[in-house]
N, C-alpha and C. Protein backbone atom coordinates (compact mmCIF):
# COMPACT_ATOMS: atom_id res chain seq x y z
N UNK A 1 -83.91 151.32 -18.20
CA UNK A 1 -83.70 152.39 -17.24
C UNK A 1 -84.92 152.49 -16.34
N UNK A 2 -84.76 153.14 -15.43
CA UNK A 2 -85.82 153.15 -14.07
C UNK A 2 -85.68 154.15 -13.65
N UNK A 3 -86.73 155.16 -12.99
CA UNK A 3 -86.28 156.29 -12.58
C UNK A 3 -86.57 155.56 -10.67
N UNK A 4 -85.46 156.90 -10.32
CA UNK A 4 -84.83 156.99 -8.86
C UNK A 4 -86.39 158.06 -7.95
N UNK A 5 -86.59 156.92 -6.78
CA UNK A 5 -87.78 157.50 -5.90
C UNK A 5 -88.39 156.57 -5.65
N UNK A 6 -89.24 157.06 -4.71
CA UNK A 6 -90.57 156.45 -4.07
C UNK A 6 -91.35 157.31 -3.28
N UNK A 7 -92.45 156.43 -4.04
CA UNK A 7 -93.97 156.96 -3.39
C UNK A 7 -93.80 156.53 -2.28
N UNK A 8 -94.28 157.95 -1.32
CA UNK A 8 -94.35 157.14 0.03
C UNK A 8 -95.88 157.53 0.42
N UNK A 9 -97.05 157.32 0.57
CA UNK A 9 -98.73 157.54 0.50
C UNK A 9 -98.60 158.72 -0.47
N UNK A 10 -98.82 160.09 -0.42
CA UNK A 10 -98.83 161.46 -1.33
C UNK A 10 -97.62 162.04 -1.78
N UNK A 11 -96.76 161.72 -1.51
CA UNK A 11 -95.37 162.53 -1.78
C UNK A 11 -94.26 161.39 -2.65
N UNK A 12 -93.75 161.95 -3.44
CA UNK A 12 -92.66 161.43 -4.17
C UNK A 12 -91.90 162.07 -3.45
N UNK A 13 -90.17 161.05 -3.07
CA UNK A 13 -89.00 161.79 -2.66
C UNK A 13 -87.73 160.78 -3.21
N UNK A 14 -86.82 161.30 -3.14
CA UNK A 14 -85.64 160.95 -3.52
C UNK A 14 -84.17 161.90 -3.02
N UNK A 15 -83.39 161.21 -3.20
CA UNK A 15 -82.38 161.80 -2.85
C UNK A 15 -81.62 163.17 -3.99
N UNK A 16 -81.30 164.25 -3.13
CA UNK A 16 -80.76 165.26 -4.09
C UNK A 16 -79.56 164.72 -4.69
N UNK A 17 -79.07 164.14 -4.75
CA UNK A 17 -77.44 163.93 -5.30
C UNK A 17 -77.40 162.44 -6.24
N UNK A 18 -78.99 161.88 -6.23
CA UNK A 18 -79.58 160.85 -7.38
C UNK A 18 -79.29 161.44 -8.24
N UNK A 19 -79.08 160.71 -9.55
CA UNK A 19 -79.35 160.76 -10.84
C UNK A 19 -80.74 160.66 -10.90
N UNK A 20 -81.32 161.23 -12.35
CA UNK A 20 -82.60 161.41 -13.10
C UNK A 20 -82.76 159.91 -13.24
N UNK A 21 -81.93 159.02 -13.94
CA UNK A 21 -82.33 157.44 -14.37
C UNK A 21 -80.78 156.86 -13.75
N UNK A 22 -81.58 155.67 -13.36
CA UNK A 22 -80.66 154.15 -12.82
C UNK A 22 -80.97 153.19 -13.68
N UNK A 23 -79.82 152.40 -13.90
CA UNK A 23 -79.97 151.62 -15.03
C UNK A 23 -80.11 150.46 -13.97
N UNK A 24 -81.09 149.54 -14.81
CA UNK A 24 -81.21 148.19 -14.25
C UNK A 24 -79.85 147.09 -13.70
N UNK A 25 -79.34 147.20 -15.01
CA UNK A 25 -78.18 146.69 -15.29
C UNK A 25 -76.65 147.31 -14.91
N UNK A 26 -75.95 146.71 -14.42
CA UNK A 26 -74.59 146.88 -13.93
C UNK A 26 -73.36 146.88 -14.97
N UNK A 27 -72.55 147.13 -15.79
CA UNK A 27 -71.44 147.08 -16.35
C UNK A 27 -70.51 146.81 -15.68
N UNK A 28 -69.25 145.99 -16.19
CA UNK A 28 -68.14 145.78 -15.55
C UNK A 28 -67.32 145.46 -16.95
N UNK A 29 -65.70 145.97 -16.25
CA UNK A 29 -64.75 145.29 -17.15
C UNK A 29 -63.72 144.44 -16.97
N UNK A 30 -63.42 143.39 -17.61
CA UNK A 30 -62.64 142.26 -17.71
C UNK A 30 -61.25 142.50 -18.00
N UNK A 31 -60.27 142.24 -16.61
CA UNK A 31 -59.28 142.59 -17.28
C UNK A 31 -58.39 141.62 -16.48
N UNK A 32 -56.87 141.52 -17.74
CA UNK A 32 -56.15 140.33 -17.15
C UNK A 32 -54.40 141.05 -17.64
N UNK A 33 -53.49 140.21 -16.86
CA UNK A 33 -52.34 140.36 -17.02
C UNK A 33 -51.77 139.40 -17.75
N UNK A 34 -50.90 139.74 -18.44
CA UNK A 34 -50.48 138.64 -19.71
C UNK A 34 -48.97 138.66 -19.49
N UNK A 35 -48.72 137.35 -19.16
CA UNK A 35 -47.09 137.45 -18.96
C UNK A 35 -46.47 136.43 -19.65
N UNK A 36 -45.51 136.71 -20.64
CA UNK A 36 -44.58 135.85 -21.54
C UNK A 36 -43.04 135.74 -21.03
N UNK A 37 -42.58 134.36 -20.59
CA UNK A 37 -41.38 134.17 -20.37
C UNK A 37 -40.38 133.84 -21.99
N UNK A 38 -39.43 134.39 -21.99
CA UNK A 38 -38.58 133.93 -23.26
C UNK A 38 -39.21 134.42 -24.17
N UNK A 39 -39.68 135.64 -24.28
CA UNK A 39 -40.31 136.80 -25.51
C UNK A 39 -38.54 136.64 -26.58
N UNK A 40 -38.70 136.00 -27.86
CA UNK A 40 -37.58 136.74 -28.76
C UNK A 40 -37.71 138.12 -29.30
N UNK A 41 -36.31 138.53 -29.42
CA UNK A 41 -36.45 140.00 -30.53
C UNK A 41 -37.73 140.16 -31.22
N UNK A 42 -37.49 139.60 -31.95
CA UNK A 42 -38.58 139.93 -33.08
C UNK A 42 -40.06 139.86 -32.66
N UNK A 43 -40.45 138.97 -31.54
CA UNK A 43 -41.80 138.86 -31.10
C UNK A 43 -42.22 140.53 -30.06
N UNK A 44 -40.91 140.83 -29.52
CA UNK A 44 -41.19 142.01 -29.18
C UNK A 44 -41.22 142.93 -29.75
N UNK A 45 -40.54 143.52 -31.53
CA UNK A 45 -41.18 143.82 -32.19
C UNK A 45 -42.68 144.29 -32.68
N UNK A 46 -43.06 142.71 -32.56
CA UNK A 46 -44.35 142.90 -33.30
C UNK A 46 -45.77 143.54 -32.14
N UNK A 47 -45.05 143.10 -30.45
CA UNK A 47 -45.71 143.66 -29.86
C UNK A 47 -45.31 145.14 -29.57
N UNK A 48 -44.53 145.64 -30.09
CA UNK A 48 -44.30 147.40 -30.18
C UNK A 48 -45.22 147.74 -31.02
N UNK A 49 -45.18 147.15 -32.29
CA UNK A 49 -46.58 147.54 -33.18
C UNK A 49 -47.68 147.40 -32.38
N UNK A 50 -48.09 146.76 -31.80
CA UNK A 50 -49.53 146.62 -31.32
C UNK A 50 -49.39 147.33 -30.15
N UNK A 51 -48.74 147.90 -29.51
CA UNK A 51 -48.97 148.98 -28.66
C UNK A 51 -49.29 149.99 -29.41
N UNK A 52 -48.83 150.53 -30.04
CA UNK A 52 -49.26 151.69 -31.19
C UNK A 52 -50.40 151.68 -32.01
N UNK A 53 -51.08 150.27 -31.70
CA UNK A 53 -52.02 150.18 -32.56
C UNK A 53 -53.70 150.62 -31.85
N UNK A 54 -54.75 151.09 -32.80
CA UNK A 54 -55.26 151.72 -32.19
C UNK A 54 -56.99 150.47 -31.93
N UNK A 55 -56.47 148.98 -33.16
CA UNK A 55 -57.36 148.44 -32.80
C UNK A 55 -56.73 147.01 -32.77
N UNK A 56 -56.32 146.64 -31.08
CA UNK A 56 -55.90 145.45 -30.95
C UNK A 56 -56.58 144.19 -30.82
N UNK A 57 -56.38 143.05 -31.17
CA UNK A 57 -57.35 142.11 -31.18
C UNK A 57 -56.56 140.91 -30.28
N UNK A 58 -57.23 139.59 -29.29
CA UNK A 58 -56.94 138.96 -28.70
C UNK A 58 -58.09 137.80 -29.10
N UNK A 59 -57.13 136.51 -28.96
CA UNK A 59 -57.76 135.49 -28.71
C UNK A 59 -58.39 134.91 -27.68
N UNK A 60 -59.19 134.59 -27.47
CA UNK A 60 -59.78 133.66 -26.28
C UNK A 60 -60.16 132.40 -25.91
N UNK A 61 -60.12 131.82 -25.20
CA UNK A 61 -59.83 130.21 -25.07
C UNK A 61 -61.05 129.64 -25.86
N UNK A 62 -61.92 130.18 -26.60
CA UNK A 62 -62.93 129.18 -27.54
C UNK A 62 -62.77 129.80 -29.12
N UNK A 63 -61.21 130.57 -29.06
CA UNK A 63 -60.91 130.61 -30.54
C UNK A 63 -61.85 131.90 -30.95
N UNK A 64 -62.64 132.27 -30.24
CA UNK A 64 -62.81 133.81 -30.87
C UNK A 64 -62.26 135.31 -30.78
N UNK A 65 -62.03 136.01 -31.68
CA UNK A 65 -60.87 137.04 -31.52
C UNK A 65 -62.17 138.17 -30.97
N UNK A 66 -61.39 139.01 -29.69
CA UNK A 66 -61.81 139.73 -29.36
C UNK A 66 -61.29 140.93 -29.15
N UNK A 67 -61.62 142.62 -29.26
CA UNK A 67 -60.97 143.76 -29.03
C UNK A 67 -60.72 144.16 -27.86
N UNK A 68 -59.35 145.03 -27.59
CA UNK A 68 -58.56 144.65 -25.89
C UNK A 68 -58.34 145.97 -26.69
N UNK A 69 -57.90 146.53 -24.91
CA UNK A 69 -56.64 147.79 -25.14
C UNK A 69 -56.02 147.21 -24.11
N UNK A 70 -54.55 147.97 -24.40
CA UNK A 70 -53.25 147.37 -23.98
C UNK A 70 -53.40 148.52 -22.75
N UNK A 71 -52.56 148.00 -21.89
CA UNK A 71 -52.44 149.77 -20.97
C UNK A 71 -50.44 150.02 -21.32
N UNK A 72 -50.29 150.62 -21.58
CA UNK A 72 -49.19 150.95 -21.97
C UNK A 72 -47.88 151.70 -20.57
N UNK A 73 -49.21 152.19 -19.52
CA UNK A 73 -47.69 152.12 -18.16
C UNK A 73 -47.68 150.72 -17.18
N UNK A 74 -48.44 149.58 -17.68
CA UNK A 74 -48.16 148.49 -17.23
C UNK A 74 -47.19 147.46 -18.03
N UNK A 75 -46.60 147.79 -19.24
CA UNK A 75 -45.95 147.05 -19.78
C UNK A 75 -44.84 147.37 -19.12
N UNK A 76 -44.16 145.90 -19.16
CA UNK A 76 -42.68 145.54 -18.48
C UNK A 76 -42.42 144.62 -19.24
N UNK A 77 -40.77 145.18 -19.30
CA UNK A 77 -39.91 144.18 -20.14
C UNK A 77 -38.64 143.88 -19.51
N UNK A 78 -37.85 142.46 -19.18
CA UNK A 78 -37.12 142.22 -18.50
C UNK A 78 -36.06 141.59 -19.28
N UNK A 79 -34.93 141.88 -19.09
CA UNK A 79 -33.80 140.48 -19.84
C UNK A 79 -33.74 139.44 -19.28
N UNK A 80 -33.80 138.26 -20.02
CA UNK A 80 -33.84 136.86 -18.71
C UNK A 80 -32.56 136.05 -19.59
N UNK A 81 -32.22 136.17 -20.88
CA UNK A 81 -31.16 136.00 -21.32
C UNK A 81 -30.41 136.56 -23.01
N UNK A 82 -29.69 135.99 -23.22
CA UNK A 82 -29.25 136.86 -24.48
C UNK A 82 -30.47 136.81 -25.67
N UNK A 83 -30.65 138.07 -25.50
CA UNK A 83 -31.96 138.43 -26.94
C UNK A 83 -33.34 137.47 -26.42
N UNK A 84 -33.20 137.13 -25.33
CA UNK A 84 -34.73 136.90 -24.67
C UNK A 84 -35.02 137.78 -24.08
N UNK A 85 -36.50 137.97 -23.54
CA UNK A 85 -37.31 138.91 -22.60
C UNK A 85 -38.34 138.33 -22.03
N UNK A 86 -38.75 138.55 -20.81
CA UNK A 86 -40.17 138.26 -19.92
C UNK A 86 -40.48 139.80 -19.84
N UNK A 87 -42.04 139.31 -20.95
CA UNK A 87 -42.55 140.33 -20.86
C UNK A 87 -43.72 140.46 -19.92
N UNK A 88 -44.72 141.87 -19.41
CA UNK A 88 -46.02 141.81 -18.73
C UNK A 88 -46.38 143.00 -19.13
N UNK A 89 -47.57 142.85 -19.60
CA UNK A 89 -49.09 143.76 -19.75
C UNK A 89 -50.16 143.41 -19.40
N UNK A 90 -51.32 144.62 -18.73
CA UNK A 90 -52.03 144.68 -18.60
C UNK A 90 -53.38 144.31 -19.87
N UNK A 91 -53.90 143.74 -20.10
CA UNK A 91 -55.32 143.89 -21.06
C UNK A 91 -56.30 143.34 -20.70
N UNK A 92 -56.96 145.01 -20.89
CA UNK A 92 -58.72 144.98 -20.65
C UNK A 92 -59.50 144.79 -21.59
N UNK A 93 -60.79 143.61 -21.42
CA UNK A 93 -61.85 144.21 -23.06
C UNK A 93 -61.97 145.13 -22.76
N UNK A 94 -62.16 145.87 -24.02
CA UNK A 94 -62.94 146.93 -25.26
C UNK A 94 -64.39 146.97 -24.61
N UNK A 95 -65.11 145.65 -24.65
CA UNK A 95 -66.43 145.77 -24.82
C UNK A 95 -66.88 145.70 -23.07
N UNK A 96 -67.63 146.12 -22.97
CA UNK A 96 -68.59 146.17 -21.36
C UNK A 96 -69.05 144.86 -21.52
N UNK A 97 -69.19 144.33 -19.61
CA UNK A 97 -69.83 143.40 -19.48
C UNK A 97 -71.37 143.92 -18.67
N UNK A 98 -72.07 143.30 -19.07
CA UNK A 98 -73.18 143.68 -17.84
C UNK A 98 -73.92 142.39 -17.50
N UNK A 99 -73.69 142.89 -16.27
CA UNK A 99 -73.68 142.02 -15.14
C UNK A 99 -75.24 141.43 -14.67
């Protein structure tokens, strides 16, 4: 953390509507849309459970499982044929990035 101001020769000033501390560092979050063509019954199932669930986990392309939340008014579910579905959700990491 760093505090907000500058000396300018005798006087410290800053802006009234600064915060007390600025963080060095930036946060951001990672987020992606996940779309499955030909979802069966039962796979949509198991993703009803994991909407409800309060600690979801995702894989990532080097095989390590990582914690996501689902957003739940971005899920869409479509019929594309008998007892299939194309599904889409939103998922963001859990964890902050800083930048």
């Amino acid at each position: 953390m760093k505090q907000i101001g500058d000396w300018d020769a005798s006087t410290y000033t800053f802006l009234p509507q600064a915060r007390e501390m600025a963080s060095y560092q930036r946060t951001n979050a990672i987020k992606h849309t996940l779309n499955r063509v030909d979802f069966s019954f039962a796979e949509m199932e198991l993703l009803r459970y994991a909407l409800r669930s309060d600690n979801v986990m995702i894989r990532i392309a080097d095989g390590a499982w990582q914690p996501v939340t689902l957003d739940t008014k971005s899920y869409k579910v479509n019929q594309s044929a008998s007892k299939m579905f194309n599904i889409s959700v939103d998922v963001t990491l859990a964890q902050a990035v800083k930048c």
